[in-house]
N, C-alpha and C. Protein backbone atom coordinates (compact mmCIF):
# COMPACT_ATOMS: atom_id res chain seq x y z
N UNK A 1 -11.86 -11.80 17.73
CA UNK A 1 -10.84 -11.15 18.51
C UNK A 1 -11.13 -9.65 18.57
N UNK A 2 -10.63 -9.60 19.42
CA UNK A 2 -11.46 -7.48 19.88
C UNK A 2 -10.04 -6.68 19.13
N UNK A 3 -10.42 -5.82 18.78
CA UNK A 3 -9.16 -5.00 18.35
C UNK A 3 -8.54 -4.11 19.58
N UNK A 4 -7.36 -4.24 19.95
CA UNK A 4 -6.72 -3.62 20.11
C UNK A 4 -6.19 -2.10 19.57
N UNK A 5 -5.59 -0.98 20.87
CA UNK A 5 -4.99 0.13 19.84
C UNK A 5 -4.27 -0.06 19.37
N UNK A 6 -3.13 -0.81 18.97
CA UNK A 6 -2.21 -1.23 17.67
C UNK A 6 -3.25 -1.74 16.47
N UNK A 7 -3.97 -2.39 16.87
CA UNK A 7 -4.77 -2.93 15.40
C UNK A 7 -5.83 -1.77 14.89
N UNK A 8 -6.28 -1.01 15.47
CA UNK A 8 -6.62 -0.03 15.35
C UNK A 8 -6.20 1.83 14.54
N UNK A 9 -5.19 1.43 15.34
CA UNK A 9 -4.08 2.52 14.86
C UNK A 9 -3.56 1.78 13.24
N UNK A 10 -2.83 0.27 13.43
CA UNK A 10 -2.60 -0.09 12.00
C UNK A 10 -3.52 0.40 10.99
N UNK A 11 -4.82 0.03 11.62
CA UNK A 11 -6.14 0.21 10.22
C UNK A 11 -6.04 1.87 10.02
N UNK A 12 -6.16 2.38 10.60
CA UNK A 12 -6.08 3.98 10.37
C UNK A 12 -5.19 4.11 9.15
N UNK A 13 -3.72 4.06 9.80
CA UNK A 13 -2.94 4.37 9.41
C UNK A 13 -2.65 3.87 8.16
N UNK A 14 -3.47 2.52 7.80
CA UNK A 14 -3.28 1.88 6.36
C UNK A 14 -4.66 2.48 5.67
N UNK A 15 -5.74 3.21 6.15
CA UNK A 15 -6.88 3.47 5.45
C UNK A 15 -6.27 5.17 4.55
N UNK A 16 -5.00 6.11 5.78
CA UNK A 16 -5.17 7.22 5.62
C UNK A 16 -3.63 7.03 4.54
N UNK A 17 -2.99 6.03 4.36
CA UNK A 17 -1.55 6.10 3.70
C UNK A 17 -2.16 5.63 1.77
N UNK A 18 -3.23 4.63 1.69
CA UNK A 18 -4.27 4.21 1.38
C UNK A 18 -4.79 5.13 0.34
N UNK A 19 -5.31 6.21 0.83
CA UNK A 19 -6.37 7.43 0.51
C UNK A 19 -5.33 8.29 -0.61
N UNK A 20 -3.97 8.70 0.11
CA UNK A 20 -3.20 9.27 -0.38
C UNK A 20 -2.53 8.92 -1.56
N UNK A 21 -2.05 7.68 -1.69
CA UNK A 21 -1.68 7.09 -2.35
C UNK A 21 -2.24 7.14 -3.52
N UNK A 22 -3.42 6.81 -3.62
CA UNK A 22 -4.47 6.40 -4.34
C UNK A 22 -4.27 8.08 -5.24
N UNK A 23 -4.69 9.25 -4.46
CA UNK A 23 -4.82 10.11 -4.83
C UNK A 23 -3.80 10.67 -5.93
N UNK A 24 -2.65 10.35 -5.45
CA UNK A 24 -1.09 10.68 -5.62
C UNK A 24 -0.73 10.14 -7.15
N UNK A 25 -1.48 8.89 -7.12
CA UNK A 25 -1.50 8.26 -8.76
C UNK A 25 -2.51 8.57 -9.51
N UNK A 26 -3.45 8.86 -9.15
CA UNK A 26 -4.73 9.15 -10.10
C UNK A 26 -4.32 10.88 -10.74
N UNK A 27 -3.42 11.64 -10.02
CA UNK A 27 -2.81 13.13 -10.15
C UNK A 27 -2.22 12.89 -11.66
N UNK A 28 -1.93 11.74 -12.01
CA UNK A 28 -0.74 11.84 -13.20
C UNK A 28 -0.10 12.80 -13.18
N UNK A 29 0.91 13.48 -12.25
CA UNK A 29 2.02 14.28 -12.28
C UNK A 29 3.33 13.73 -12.52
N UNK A 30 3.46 12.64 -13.04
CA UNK A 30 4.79 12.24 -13.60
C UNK A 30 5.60 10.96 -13.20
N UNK A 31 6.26 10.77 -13.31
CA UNK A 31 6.90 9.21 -13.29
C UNK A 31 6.87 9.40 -11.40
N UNK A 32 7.63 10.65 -10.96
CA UNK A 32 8.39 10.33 -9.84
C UNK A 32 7.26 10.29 -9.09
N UNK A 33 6.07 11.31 -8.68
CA UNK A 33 4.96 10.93 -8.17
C UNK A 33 4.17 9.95 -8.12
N UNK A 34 4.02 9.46 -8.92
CA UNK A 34 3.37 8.45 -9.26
C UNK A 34 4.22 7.24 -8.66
N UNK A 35 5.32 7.50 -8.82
CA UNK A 35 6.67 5.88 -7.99
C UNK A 35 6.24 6.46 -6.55
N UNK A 36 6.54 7.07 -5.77
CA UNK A 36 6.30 7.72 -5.01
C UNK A 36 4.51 7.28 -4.22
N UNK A 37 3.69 7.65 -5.00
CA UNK A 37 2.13 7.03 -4.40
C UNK A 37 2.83 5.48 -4.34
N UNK A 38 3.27 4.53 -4.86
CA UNK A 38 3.23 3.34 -5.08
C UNK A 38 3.98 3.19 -3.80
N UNK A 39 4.64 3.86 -3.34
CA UNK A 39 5.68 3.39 -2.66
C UNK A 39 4.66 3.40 -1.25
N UNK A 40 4.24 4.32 -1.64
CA UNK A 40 2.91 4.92 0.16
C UNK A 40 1.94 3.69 -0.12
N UNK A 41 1.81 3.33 -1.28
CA UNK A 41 0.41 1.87 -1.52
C UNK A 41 1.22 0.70 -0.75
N UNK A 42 2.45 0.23 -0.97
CA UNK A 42 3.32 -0.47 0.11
C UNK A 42 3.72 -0.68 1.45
N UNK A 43 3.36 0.92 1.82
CA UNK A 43 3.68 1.04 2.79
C UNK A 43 1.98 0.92 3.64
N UNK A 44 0.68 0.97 3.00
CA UNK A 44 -0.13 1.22 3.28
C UNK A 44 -0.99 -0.98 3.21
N UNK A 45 -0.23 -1.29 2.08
CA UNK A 45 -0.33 -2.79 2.39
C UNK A 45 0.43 -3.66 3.55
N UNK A 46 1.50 -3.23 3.91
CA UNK A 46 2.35 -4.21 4.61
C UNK A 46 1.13 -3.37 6.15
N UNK A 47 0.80 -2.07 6.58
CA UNK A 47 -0.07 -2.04 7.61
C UNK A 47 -1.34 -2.87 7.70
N UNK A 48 -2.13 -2.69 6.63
CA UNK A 48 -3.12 -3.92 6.27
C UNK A 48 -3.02 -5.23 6.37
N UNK A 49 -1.87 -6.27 5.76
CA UNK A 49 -1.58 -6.76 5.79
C UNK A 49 -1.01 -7.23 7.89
N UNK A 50 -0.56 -6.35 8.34
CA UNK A 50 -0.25 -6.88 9.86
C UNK A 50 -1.45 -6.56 10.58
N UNK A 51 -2.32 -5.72 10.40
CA UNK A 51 -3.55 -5.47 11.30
C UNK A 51 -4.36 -6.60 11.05
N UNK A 52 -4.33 -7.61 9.59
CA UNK A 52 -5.02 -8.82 9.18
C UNK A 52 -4.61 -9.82 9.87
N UNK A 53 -3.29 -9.77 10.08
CA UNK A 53 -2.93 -10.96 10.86
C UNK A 53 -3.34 -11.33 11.88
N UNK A 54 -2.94 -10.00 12.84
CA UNK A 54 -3.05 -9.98 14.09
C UNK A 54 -4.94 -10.24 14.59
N UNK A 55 -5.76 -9.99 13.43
CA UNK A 55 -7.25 -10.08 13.70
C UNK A 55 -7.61 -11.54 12.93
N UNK A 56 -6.82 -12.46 12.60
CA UNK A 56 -6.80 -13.53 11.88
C UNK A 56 -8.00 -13.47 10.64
N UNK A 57 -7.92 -12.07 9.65
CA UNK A 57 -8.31 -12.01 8.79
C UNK A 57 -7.69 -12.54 7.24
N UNK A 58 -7.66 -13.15 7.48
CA UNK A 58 -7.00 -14.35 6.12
C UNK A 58 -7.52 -13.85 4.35
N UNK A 59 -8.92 -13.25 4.64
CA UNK A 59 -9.04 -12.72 2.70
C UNK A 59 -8.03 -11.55 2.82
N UNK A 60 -8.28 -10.97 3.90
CA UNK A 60 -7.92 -9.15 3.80
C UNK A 60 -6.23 -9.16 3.49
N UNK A 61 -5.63 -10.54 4.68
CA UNK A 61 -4.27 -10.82 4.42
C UNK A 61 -3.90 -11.22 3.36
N UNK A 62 -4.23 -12.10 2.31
CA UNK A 62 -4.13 -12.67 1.25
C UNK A 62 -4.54 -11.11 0.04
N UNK A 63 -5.38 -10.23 0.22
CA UNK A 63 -5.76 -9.61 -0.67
C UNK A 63 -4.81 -8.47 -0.99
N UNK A 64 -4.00 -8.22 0.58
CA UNK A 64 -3.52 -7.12 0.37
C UNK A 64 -2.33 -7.80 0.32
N UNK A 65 -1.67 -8.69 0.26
CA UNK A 65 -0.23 -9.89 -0.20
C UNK A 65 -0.25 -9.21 -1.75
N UNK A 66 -1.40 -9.88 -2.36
CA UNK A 66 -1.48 -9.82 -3.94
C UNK A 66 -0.86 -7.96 -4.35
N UNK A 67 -1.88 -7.08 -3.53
CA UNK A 67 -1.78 -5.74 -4.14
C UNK A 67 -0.33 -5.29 -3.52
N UNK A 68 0.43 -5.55 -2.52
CA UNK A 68 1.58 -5.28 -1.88
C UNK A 68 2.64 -6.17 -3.51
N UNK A 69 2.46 -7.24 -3.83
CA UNK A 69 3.23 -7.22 -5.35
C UNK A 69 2.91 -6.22 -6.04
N UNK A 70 1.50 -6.04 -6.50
CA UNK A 70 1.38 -5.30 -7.54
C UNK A 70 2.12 -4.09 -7.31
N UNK A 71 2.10 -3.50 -6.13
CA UNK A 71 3.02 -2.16 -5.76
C UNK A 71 4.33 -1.95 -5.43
N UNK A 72 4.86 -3.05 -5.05
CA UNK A 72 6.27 -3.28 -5.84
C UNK A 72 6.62 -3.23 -6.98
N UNK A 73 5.82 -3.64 -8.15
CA UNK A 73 6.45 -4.12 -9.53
C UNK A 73 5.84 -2.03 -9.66
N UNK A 74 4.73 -1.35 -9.10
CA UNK A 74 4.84 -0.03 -9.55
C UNK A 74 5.81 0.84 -9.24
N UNK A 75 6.56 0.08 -7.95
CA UNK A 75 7.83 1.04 -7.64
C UNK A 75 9.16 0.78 -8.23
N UNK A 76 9.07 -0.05 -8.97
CA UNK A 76 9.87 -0.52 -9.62
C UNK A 76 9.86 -0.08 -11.13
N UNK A 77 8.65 -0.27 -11.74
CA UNK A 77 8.35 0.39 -12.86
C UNK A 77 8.44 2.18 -12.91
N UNK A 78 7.91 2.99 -11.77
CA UNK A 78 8.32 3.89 -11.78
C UNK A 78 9.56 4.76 -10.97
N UNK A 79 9.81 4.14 -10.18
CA UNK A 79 11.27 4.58 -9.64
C UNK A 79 12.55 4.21 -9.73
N UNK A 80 12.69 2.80 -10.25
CA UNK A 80 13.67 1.72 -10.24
C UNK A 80 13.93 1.93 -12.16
N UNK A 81 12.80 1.55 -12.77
CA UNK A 81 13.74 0.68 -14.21
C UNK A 81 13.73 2.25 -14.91
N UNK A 82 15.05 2.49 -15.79
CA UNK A 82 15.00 3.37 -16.93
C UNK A 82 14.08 3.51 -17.38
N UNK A 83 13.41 4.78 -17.97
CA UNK A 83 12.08 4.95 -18.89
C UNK A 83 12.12 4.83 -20.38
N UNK A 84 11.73 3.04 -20.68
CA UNK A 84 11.76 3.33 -22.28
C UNK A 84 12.02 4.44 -23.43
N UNK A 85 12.84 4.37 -24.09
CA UNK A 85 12.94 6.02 -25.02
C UNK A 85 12.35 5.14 -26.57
């Protein structure tokens, strides 16, 4: 299937939310940043995740399913639950 500018634009936009993210947690600047990158890694899977569909890429969809949990349970761990004392 040929990509389209929506599937196109998705991939961008999940490569450049992606980049940041990534960056944003590797910073270790603190709980809220760090919840915060996770939240952009979510937002950067669910684009991945629809540009896969729409190109009937089934690992990429399935791969970024798995890491779209894992970045929930980080926004959750860092923005959502109390911080152990």
């Amino acid at each position: 299937m040929d990509e389209t500018p929506l599937i196109t634009t998705l991939k961008w936009i999940a490569t450049g939310t992606g980049v940041t993210a990534a960056f944003m947690v590797s910073l270790d600047s603190g709980r809220r940043v760090t919840g915060w990158g996770f939240v952009i890694f979510v937002f950067s899977a669910v684009c991945w995740i629809s540009g896969a569909v729409l190109t009937e890429d089934w690992a990429l969809t399935s791969q970024n399913s798995v890491l779209l949990g894992i970045n929930l349970f980080g926004v959750y761990r860092y923005l959502i639950r109390k911080k152990d004392v």
